[in-house]
N, C-alpha and C. Protein backbone atom coordinates (compact mmCIF):
# COMPACT_ATOMS: atom_id res chain seq x y z
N UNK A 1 61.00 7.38 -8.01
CA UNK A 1 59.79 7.13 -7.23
C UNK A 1 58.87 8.34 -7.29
N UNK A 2 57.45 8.04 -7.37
CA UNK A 2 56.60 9.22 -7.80
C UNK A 2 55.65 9.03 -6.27
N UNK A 3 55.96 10.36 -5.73
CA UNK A 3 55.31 10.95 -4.76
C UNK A 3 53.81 11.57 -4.71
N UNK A 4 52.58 11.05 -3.61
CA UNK A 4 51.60 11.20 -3.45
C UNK A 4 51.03 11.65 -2.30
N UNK A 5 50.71 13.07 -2.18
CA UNK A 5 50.23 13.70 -0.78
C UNK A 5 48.48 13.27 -0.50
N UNK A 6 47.93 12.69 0.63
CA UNK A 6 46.55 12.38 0.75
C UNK A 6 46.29 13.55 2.14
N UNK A 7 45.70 14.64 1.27
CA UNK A 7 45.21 15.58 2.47
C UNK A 7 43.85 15.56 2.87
N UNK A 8 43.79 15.04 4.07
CA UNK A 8 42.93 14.66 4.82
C UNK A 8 42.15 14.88 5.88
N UNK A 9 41.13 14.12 6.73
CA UNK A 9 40.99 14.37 7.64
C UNK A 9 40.88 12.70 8.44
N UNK A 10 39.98 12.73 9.35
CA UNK A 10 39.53 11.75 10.48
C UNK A 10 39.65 10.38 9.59
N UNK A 11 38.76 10.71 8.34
CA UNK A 11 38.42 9.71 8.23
C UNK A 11 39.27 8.86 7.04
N UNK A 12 40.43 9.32 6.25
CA UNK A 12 41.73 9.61 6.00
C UNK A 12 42.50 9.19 6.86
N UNK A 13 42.91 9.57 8.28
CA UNK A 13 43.68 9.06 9.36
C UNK A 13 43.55 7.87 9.70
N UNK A 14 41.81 7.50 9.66
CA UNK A 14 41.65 5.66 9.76
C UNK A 14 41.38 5.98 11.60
N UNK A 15 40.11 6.72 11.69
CA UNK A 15 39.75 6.59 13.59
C UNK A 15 38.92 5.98 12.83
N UNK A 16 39.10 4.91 14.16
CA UNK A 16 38.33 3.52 14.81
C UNK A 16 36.92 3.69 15.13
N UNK A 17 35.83 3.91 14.58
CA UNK A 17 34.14 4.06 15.03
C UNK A 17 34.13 3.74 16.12
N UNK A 18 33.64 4.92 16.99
CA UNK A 18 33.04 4.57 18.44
C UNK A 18 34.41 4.83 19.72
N UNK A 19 35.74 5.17 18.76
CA UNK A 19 36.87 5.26 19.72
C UNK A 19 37.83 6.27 19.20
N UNK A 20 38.70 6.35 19.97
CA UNK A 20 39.87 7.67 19.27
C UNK A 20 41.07 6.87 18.74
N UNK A 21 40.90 5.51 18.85
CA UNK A 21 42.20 4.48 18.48
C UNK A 21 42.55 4.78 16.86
N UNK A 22 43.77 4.64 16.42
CA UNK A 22 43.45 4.50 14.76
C UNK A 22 44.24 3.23 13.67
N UNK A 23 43.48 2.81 12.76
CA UNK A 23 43.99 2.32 12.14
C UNK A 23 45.63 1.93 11.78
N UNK A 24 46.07 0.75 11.72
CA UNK A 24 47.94 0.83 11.34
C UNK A 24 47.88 1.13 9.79
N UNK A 25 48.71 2.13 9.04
CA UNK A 25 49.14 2.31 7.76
C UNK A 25 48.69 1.25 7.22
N UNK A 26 49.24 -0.14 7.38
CA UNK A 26 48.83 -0.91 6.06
C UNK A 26 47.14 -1.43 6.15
N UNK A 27 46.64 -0.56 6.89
CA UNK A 27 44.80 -0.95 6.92
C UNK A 27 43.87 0.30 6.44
N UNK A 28 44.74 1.20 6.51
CA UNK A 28 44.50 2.77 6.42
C UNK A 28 44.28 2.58 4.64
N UNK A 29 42.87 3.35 4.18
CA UNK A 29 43.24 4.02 2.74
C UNK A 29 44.39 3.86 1.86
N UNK A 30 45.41 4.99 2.66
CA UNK A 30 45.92 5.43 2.40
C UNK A 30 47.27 4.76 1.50
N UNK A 31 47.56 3.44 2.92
CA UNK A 31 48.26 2.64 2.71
C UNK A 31 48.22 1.42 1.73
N UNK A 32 46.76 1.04 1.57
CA UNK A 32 46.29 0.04 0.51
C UNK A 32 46.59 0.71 -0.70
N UNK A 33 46.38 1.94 -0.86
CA UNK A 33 46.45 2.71 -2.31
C UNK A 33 47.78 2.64 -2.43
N UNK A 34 49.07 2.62 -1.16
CA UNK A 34 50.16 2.80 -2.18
C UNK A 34 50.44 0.84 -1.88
N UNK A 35 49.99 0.15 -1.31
CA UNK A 35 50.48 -0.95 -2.25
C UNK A 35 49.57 -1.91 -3.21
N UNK A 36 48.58 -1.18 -3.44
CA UNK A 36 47.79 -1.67 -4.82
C UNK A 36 48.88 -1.56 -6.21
N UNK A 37 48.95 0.15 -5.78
CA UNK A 37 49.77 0.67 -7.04
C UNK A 37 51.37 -0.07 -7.03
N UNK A 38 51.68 -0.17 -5.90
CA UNK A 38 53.51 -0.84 -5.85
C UNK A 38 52.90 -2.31 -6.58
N UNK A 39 52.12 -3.28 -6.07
CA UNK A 39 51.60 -4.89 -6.76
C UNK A 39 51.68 -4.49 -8.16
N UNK A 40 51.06 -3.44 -8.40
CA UNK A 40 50.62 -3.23 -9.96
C UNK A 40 52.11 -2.97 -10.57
N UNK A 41 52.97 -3.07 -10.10
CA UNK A 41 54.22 -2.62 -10.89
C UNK A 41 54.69 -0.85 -10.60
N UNK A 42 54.30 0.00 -9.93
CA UNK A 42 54.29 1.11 -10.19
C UNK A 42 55.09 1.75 -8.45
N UNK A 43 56.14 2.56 -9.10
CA UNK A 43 56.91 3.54 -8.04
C UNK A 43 56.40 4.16 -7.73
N UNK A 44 55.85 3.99 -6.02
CA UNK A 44 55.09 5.15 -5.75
C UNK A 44 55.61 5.53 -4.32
N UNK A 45 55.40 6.49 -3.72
CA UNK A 45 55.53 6.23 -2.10
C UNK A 45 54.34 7.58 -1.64
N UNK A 46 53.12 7.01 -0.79
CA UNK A 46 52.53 7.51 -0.57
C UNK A 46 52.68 8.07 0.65
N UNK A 47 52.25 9.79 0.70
CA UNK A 47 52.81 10.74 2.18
C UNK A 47 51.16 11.13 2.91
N UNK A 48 51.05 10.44 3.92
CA UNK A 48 49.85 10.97 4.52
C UNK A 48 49.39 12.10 5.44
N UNK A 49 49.24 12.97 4.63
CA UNK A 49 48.83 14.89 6.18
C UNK A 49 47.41 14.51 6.51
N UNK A 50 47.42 13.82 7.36
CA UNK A 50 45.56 13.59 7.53
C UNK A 50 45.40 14.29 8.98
N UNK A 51 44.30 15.12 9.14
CA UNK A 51 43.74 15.89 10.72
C UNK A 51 43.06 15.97 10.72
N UNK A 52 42.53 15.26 11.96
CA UNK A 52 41.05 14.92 12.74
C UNK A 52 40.60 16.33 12.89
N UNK A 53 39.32 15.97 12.65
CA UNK A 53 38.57 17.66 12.48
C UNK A 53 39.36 18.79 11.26
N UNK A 54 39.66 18.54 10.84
CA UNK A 54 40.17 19.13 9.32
C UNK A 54 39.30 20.22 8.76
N UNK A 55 38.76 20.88 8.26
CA UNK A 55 37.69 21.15 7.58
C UNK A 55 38.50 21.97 6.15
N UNK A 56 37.51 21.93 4.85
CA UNK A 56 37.91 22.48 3.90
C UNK A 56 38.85 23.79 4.20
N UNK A 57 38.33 25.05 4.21
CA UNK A 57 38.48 26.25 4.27
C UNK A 57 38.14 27.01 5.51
N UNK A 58 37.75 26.27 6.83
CA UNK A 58 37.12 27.06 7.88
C UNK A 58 37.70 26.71 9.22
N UNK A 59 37.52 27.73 9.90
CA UNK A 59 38.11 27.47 11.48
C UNK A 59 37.44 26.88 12.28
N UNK A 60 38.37 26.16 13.20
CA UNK A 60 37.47 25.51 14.37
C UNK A 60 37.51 26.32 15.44
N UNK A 61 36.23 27.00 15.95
CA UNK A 61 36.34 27.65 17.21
C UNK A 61 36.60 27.53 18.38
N UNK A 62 36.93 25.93 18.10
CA UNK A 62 37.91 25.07 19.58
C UNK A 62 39.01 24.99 19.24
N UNK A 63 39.55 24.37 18.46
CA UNK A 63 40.95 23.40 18.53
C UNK A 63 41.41 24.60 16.95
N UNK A 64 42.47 25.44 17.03
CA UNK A 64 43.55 25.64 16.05
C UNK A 64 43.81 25.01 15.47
N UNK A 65 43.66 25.50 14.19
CA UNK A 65 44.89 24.35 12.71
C UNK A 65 44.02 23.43 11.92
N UNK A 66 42.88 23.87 11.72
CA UNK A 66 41.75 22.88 11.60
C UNK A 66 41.60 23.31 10.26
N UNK A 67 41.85 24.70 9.40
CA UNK A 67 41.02 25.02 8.78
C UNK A 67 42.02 24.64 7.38
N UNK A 68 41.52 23.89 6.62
CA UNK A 68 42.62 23.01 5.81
C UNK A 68 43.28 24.16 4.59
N UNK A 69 42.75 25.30 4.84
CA UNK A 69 43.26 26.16 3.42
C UNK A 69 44.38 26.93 3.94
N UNK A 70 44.75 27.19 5.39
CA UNK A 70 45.72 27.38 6.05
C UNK A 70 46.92 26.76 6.33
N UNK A 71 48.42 26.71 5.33
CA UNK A 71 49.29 26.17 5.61
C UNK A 71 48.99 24.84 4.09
N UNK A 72 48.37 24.81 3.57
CA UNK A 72 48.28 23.90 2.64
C UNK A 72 49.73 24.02 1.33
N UNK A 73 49.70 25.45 0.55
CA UNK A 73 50.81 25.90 0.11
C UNK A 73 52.24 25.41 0.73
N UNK A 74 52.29 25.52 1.90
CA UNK A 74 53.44 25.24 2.27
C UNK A 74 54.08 23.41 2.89
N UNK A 75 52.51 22.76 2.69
CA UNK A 75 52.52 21.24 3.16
C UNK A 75 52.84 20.71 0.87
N UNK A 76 52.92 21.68 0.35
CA UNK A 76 53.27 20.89 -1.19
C UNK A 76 54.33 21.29 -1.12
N UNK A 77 55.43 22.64 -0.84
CA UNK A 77 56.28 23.02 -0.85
C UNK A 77 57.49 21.57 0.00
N UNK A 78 57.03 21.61 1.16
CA UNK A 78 57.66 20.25 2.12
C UNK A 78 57.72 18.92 1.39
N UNK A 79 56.74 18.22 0.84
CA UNK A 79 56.32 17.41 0.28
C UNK A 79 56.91 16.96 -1.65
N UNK A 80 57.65 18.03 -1.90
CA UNK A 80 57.77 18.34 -3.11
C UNK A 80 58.92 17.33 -3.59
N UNK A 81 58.88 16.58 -4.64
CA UNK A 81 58.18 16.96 -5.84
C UNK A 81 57.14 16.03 -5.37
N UNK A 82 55.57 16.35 -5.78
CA UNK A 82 54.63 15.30 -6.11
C UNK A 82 54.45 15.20 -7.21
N UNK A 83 53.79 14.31 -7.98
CA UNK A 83 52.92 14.08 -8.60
C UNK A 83 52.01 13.89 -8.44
N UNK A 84 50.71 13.73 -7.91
CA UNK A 84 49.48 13.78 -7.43
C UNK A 84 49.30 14.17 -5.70
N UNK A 85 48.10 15.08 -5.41
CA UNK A 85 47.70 15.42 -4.51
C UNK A 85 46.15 14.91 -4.45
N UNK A 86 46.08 13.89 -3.54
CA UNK A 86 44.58 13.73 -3.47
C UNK A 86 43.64 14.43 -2.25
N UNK A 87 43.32 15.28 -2.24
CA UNK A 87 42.19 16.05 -1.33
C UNK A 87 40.82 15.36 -0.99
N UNK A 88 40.55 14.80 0.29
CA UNK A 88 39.70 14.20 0.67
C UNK A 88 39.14 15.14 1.80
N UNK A 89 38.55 15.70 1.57
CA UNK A 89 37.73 16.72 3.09
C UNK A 89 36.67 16.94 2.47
N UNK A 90 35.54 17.59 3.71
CA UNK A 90 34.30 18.17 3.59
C UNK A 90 33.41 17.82 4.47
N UNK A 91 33.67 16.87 5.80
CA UNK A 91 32.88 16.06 6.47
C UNK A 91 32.52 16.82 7.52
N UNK A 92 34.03 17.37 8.16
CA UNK A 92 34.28 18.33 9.10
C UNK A 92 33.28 20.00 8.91
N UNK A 93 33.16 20.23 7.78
CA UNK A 93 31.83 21.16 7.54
C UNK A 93 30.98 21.35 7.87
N UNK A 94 30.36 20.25 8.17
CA UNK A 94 28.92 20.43 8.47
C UNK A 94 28.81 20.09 10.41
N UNK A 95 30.25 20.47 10.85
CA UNK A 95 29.75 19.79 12.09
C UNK A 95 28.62 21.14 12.73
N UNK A 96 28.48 20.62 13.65
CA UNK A 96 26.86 21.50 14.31
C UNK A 96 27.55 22.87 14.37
N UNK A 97 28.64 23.36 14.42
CA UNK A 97 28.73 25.04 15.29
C UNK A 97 28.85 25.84 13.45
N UNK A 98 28.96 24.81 12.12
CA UNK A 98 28.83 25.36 11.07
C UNK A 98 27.12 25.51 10.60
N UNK A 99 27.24 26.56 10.00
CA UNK A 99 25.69 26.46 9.45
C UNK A 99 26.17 25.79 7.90
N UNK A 100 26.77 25.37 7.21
CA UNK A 100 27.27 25.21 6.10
C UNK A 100 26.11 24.08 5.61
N UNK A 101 26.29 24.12 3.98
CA UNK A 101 25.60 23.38 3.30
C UNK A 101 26.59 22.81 1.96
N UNK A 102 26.33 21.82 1.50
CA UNK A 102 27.44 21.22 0.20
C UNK A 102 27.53 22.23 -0.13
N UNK A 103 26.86 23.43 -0.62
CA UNK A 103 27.79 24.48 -2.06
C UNK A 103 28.85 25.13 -0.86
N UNK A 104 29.10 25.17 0.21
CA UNK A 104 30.28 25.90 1.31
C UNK A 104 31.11 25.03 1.13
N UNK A 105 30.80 23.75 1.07
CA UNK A 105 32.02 22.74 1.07
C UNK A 105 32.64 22.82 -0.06
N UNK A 106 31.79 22.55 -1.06
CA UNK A 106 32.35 22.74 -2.28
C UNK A 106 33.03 23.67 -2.42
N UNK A 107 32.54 24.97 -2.20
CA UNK A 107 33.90 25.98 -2.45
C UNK A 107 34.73 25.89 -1.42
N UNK A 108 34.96 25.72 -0.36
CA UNK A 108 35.80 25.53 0.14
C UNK A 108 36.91 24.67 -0.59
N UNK A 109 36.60 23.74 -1.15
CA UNK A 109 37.35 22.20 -1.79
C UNK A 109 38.24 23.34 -3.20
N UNK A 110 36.96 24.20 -3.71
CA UNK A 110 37.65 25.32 -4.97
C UNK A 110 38.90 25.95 -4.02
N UNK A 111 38.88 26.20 -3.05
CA UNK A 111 39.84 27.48 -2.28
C UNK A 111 40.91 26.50 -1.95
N UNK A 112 40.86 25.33 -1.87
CA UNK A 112 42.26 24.40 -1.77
C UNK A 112 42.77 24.36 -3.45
N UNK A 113 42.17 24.09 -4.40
CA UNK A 113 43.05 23.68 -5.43
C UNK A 113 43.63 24.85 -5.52
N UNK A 114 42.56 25.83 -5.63
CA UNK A 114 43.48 27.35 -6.75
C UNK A 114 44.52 27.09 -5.45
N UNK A 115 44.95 26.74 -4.07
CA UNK A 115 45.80 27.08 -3.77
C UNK A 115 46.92 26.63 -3.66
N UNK A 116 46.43 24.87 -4.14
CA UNK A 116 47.79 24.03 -4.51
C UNK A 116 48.60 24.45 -5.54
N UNK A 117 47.57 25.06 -6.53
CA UNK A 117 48.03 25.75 -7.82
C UNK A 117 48.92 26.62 -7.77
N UNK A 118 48.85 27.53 -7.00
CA UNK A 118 50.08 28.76 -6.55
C UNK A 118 50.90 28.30 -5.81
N UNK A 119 51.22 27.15 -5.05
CA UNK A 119 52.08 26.97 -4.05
C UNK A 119 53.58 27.37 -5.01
N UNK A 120 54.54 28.20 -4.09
CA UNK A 120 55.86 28.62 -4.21
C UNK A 120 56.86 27.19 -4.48
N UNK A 121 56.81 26.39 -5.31
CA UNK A 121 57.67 25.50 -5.58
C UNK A 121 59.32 26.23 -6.15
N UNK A 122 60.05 25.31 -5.97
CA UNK A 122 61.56 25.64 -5.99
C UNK A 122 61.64 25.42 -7.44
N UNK A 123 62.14 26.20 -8.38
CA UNK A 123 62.30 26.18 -9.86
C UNK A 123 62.53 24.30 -9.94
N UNK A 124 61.81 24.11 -11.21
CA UNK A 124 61.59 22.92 -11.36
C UNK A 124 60.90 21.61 -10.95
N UNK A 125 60.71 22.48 -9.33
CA UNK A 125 59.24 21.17 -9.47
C UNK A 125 57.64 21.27 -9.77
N UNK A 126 57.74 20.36 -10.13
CA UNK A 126 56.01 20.24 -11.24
C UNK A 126 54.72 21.03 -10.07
N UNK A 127 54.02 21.50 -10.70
CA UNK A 127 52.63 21.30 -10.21
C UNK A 127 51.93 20.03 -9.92
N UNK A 128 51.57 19.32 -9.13
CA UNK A 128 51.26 18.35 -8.79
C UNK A 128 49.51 18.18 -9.75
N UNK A 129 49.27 17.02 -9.57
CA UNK A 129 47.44 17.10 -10.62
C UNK A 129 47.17 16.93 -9.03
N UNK A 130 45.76 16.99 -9.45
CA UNK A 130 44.79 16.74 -7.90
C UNK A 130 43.46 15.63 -8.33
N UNK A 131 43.62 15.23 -7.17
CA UNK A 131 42.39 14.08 -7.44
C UNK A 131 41.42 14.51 -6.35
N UNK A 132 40.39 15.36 -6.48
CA UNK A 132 39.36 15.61 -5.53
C UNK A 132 38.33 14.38 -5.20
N UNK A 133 38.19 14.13 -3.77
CA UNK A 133 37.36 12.81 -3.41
C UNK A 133 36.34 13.16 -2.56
N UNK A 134 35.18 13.18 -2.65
CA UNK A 134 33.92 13.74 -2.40
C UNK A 134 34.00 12.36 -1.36
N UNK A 135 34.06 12.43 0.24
CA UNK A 135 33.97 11.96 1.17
C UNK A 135 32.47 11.47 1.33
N UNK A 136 32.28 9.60 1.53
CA UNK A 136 30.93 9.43 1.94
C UNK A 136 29.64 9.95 2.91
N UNK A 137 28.02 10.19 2.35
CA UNK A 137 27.66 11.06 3.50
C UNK A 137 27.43 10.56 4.86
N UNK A 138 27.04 11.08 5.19
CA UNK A 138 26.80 11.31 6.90
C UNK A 138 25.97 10.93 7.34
N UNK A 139 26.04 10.02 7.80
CA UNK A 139 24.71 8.52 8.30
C UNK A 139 24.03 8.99 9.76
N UNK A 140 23.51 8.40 10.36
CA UNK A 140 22.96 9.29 11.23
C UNK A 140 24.04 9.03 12.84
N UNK A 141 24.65 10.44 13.22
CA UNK A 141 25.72 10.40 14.17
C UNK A 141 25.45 10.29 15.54
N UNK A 142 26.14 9.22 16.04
CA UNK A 142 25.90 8.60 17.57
C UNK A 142 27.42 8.78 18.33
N UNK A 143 27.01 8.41 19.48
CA UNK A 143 28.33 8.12 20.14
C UNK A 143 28.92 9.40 20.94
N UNK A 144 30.30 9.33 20.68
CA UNK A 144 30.91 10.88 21.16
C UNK A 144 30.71 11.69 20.01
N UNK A 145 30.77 11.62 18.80
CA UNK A 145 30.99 12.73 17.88
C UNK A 145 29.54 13.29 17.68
N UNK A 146 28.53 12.58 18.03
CA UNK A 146 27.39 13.11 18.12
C UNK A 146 27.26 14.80 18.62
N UNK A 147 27.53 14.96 19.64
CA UNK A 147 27.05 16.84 20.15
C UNK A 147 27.63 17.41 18.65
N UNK A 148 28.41 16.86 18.09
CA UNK A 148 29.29 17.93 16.90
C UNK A 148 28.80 17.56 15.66
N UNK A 149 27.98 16.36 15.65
CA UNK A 149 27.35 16.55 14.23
C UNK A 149 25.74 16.64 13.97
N UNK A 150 25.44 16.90 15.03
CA UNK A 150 23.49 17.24 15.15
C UNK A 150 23.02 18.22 13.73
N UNK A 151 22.84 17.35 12.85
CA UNK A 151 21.94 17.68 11.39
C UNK A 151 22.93 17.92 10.79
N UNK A 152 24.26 17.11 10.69
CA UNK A 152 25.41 16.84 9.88
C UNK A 152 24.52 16.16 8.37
N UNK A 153 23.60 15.26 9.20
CA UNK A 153 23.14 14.21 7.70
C UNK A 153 22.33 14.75 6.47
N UNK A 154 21.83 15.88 7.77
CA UNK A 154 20.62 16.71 6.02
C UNK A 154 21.43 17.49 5.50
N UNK A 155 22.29 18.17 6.47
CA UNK A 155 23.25 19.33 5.44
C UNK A 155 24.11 19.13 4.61
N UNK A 156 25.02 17.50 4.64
CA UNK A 156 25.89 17.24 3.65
C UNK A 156 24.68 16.84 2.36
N UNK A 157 23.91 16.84 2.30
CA UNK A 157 23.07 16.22 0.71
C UNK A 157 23.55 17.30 -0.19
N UNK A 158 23.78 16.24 -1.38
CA UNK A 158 24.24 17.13 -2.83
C UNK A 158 25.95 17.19 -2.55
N UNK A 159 26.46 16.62 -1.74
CA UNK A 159 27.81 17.28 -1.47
C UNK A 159 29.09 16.65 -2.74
N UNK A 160 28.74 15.73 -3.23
CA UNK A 160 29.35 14.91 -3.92
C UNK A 160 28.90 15.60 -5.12
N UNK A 161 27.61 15.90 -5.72
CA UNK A 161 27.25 16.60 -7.07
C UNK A 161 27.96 17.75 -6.85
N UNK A 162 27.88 18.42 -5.83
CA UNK A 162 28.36 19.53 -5.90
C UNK A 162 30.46 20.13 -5.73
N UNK A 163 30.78 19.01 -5.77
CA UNK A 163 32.25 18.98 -5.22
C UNK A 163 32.77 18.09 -6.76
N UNK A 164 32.18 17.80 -7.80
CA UNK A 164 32.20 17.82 -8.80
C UNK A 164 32.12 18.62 -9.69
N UNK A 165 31.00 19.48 -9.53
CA UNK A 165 30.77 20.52 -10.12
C UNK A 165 31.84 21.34 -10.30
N UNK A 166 32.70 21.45 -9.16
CA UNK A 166 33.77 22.66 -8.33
C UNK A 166 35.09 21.63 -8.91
N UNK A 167 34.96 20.39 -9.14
CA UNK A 167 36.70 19.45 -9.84
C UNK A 167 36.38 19.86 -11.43
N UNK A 168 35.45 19.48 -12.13
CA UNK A 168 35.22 20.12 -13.70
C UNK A 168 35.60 20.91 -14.09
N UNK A 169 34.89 22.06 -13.14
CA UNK A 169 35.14 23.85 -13.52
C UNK A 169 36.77 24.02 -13.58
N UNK A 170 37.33 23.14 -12.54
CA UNK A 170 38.53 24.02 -12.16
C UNK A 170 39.63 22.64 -12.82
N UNK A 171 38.97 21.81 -13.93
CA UNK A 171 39.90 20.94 -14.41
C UNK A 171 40.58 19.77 -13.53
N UNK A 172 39.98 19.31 -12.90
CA UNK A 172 40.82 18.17 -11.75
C UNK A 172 40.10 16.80 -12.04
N UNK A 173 40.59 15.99 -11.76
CA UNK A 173 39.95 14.33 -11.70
C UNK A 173 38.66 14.50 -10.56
N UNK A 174 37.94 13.97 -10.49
CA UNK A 174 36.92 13.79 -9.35
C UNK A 174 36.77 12.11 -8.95
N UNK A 175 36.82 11.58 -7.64
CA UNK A 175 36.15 10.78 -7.18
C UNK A 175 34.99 10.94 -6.25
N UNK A 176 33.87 9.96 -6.05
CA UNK A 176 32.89 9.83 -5.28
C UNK A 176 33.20 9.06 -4.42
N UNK A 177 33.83 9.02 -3.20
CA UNK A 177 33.81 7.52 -2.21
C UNK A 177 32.65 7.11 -1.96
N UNK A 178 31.24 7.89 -1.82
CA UNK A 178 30.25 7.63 -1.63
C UNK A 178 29.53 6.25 -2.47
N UNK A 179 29.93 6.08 -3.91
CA UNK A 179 29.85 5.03 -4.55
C UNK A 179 30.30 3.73 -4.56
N UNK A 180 31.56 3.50 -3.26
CA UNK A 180 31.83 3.05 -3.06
C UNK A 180 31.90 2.25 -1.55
N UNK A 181 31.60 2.98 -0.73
CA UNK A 181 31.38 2.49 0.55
C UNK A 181 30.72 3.53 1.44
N UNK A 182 30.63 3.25 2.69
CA UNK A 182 29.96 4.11 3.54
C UNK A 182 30.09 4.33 4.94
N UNK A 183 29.68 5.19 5.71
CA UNK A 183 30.21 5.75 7.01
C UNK A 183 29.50 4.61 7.74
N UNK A 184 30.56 4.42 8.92
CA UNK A 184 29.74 3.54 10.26
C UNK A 184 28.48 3.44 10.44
N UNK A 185 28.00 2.39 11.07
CA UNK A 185 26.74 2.42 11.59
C UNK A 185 26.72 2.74 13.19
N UNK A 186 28.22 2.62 13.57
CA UNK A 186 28.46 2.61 15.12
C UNK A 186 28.38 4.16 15.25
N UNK A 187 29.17 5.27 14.92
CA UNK A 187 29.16 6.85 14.79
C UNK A 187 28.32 7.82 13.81
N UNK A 188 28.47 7.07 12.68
CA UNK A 188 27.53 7.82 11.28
C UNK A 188 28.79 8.34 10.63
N UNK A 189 30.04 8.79 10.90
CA UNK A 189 30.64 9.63 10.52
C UNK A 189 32.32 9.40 9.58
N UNK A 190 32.66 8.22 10.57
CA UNK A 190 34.15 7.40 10.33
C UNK A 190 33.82 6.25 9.25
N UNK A 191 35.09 5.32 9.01
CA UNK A 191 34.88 4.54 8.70
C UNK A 191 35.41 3.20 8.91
N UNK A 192 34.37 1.99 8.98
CA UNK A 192 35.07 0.67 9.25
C UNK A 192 36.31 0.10 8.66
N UNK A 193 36.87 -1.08 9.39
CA UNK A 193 37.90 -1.32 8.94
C UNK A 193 37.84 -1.59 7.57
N UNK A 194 36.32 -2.15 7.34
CA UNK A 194 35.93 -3.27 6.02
C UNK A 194 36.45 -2.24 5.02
N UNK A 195 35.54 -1.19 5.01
CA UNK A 195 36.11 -0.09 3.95
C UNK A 195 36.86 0.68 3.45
N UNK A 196 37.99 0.56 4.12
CA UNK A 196 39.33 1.14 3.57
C UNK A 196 39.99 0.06 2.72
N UNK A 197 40.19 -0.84 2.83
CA UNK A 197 40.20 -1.71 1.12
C UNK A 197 39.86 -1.17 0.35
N UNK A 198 38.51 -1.01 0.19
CA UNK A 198 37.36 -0.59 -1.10
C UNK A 198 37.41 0.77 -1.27
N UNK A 199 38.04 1.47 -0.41
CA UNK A 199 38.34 2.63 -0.54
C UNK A 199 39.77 2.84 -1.33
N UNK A 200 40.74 2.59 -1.19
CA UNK A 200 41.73 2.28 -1.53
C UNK A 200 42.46 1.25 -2.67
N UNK A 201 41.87 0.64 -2.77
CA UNK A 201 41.92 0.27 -4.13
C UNK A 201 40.96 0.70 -5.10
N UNK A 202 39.83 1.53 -5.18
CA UNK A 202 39.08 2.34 -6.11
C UNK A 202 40.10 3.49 -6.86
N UNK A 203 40.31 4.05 -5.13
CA UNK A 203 41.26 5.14 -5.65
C UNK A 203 41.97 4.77 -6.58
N UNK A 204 42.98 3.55 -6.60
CA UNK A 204 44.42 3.35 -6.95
C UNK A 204 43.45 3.16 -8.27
N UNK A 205 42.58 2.64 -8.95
CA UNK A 205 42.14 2.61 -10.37
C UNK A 205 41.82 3.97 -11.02
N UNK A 206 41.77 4.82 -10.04
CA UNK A 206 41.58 6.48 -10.46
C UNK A 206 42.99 6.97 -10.70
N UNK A 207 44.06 6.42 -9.72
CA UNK A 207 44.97 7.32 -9.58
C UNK A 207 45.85 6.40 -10.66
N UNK A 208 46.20 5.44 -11.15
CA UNK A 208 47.20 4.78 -11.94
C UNK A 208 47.45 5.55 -12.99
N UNK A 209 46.01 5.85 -13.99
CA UNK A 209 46.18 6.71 -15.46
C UNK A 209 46.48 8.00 -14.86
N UNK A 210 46.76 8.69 -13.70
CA UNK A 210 47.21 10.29 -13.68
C UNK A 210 48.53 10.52 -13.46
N UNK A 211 49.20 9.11 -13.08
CA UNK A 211 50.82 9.24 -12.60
C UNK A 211 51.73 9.15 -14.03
N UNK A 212 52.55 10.01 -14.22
CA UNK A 212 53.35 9.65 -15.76
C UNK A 212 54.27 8.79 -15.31
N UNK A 213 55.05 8.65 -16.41
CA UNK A 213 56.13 7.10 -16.74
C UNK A 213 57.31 7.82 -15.58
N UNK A 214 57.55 6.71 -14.76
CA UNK A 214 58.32 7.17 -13.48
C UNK A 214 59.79 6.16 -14.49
């Protein structure tokens, strides 16, 4: 069986627009991707680290444990052996107490691979590939998550060109979710139930050609 880490955040976890409720596994992303790939014939078992408020590379000046480049090394080490790591963050960036703009995210997204890359694996297990997923943008934010994303929507622009730019350079697969679906109309920020299907089975057409013969 070939193992798949989805490091994540909120919108990865599958919160409910407009509530803190979340999604069950088999409605989640996460979960469609591993049984697209199981229908398709293929051994997989997908492991989900997803955290609300996540951010690439940066701290939250409220809530500890937020800052996704912290402890990442040691969530592949736990997780091991994979074969694919898909990295989905960057949303959490732009909330209001960041001044950040896509090229911060983007490197931030650079400061996770080089660091999956070094993780201390136990002689013999693989380096995992990475599938970087440029998270849809940021619609205009209502509700509760609103105080935390006031001019979330102008600052993520380019974030997807630019979080490409940063999978090329550094040799990784790239996806756009943005091409594929889009954030609430209820928050601006999460996503509906509708779109984790379409989310999740995109992926699984990205991720099939990166898994070798199990």
């Amino acid at each position: 069986m070939q193992q798949i880490l989805v490091y994540g955040d909120s919108l990865s976890w599958a919160m409910v627009p407009g509530t803190f409720q979340r999604l069950p596994f088999e409605q989640r992303w996460p979960g469609i991707l591993q049984s697209t790939l199981t229908q398709a014939g293929q051994n997989v078992r997908v492991v989900e680290d997803c955290l609300n408020g996540r951010r690439t590379a940066f701290d939250d000046p409220f809530r500890p444990g937020r800052n996704g480049l912290v402890g990442i090394e040691q969530r592949i080490e736990v997780n091991s052996p994979l074969e694919l790591i898909i990295v989905m963050l960057g949303t959490n960036d732009f909330q209001s107490m960041h001044p950040h703009t896509a090229w911060h995210a983007a490197f931030g997204m650079r400061a996770l691979i080089d660091a999956v890359r070094r993780a201390p694996l136990e002689l013999g297990m693989p380096i995992p590939e990475i599938l970087v997923v440029s998270p849809p943008p940021i619609r205009n934010p209502d509700g509760p998550v609103l105080p935390k994303f006031v001019g979330a929507a102008e600052r993520c622009v380019g974030l997807a060109a630019a979080m490409k730019e940063v999978a090329d350079e550094r040799e990784c697969a790239f996806f756009d979710a943005g091409q594929v679906i889009h954030c609430s109309a209820i928050d601006g920020v999460h996503l509906d139930a509708d779109q984790h299907p379409l989310l999740g089975q995109a992926i699984a057409e990205v991720v099939s050609p990166l898994l070798g013969n199990d």
